[in-house]
N, C-alpha and C. Protein backbone atom coordinates (compact mmCIF):
# COMPACT_ATOMS: atom_id res chain seq x y z
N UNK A 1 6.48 -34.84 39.52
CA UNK A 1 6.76 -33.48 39.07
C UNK A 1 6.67 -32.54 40.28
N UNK A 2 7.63 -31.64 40.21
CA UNK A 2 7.77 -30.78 41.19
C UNK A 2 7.10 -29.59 41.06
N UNK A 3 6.68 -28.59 42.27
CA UNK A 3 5.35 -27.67 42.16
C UNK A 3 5.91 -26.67 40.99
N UNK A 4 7.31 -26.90 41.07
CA UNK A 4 7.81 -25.41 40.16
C UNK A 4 8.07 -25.74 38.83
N UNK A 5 8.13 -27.47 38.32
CA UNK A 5 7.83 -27.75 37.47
C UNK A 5 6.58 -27.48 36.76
N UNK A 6 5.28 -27.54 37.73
CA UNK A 6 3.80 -27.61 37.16
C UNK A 6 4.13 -26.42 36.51
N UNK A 7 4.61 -25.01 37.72
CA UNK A 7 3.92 -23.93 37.29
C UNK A 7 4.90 -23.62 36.16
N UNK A 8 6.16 -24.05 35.84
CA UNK A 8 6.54 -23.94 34.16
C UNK A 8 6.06 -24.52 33.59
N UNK A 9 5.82 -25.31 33.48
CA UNK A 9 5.03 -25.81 32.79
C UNK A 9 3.80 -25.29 32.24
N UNK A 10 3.01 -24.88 33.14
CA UNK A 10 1.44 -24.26 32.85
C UNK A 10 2.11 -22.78 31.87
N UNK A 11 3.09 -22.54 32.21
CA UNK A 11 3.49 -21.30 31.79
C UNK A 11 3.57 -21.22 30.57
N UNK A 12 4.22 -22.28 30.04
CA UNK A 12 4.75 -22.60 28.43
C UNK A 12 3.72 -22.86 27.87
N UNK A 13 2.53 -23.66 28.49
CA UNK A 13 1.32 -23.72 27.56
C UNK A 13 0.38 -22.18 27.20
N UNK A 14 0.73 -21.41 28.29
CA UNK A 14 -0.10 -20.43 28.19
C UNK A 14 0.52 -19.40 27.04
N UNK A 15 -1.00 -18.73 25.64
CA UNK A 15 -0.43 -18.39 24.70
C UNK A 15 0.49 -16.93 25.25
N UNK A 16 1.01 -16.69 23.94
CA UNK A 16 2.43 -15.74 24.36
C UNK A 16 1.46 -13.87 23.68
N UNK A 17 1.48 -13.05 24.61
CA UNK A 17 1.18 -11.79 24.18
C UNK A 17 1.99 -10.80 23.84
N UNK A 18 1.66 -10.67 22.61
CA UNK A 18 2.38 -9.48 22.52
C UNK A 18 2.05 -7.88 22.29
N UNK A 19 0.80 -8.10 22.87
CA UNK A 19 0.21 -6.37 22.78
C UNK A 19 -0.95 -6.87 23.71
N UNK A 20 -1.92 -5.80 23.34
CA UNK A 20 -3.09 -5.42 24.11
C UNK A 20 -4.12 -5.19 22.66
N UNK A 21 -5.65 -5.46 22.92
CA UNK A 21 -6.67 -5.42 22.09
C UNK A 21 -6.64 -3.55 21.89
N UNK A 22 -6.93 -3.03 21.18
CA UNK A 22 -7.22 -1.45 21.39
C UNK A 22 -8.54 -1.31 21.31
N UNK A 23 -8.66 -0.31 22.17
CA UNK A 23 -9.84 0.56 22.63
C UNK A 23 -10.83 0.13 21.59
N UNK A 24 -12.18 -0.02 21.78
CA UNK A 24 -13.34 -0.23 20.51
C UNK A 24 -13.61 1.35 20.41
N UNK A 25 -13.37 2.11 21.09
CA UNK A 25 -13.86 3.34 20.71
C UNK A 25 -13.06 4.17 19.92
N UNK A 26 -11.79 3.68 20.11
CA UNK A 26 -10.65 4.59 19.50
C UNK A 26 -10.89 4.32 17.64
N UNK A 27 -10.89 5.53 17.00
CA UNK A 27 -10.94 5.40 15.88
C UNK A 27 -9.50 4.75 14.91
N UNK A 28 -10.23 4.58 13.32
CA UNK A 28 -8.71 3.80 13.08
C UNK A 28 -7.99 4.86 12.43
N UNK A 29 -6.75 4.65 11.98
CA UNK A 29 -5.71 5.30 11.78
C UNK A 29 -6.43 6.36 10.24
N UNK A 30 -5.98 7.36 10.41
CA UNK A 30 -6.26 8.36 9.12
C UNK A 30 -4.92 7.93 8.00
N UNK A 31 -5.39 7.83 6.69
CA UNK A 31 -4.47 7.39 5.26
C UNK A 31 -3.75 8.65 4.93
N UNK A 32 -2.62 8.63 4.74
CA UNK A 32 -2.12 9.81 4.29
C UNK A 32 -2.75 10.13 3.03
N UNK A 33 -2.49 11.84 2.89
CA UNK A 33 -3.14 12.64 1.54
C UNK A 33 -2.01 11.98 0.47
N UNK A 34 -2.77 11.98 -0.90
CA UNK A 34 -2.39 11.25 -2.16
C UNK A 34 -1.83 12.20 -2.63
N UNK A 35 -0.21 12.24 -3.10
CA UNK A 35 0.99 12.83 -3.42
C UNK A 35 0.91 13.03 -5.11
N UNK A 36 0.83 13.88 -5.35
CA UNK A 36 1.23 14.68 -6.84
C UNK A 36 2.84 14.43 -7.60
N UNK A 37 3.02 13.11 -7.28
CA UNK A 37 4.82 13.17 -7.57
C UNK A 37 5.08 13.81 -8.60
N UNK A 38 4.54 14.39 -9.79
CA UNK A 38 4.70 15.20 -10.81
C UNK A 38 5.28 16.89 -10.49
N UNK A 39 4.30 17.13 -9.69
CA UNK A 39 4.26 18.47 -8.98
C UNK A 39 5.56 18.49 -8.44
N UNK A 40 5.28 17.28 -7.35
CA UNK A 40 6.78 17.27 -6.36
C UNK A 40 8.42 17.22 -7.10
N UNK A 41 8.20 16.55 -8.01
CA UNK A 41 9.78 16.84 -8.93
C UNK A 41 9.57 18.20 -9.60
N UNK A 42 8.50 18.75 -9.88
CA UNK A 42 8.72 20.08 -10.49
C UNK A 42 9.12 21.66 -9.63
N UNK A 43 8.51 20.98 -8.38
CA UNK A 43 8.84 22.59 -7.64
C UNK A 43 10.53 21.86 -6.82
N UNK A 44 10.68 20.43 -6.57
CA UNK A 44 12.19 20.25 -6.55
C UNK A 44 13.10 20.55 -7.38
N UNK A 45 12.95 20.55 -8.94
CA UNK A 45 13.97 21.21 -9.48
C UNK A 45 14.10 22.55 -10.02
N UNK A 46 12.75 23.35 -9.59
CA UNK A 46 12.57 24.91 -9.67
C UNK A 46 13.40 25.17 -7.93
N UNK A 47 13.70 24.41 -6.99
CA UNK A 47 14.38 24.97 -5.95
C UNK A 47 15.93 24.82 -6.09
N UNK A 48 15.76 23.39 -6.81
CA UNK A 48 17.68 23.29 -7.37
C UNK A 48 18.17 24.20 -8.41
N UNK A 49 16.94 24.50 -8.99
CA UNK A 49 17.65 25.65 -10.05
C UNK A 49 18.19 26.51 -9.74
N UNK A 50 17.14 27.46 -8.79
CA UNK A 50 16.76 28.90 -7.93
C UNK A 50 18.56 28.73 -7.31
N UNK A 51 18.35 27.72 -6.13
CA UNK A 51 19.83 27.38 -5.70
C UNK A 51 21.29 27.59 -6.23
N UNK A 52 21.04 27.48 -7.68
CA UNK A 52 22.60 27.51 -8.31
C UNK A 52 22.77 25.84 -8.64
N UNK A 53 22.30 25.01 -8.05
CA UNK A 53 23.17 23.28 -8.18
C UNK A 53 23.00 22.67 -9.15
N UNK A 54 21.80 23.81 -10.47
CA UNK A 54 21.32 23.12 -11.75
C UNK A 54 21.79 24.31 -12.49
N UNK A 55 22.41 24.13 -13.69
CA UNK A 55 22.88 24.95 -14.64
C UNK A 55 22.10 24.85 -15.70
N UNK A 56 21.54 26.26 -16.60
CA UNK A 56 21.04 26.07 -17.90
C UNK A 56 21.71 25.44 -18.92
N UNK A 57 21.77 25.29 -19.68
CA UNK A 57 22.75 24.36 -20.83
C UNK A 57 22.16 25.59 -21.93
């Protein structure tokens, strides 16, 4: 085996990275605030109304 064989060789065994460990100090990610979807369709179709794009019947 040739030297440039070894070092592919050694290469392919060595595991494959795909990032970096993060910081131990860095805190973890904040959860987004919990959504009112009730609310949210109600002031959406008080803006489609307001708009004109919803008609009274």
């Amino acid at each position: 085996m040739s030297d440039f064989e070894k070092k592919v060789a050694e290469r392919m065994k060595q595991k494959e990275v795909k990032g970096v460990d993060p910081s131990p100090s860095n805190p973890t990610r904040s959860k987004p605030r919990p959504v009112d979807n009730e609310q949210t369709g109600r002031s959406l179709y008080q803006r489609l109304k307001q708009a004109g794009k919803i008609r009274n019947k």
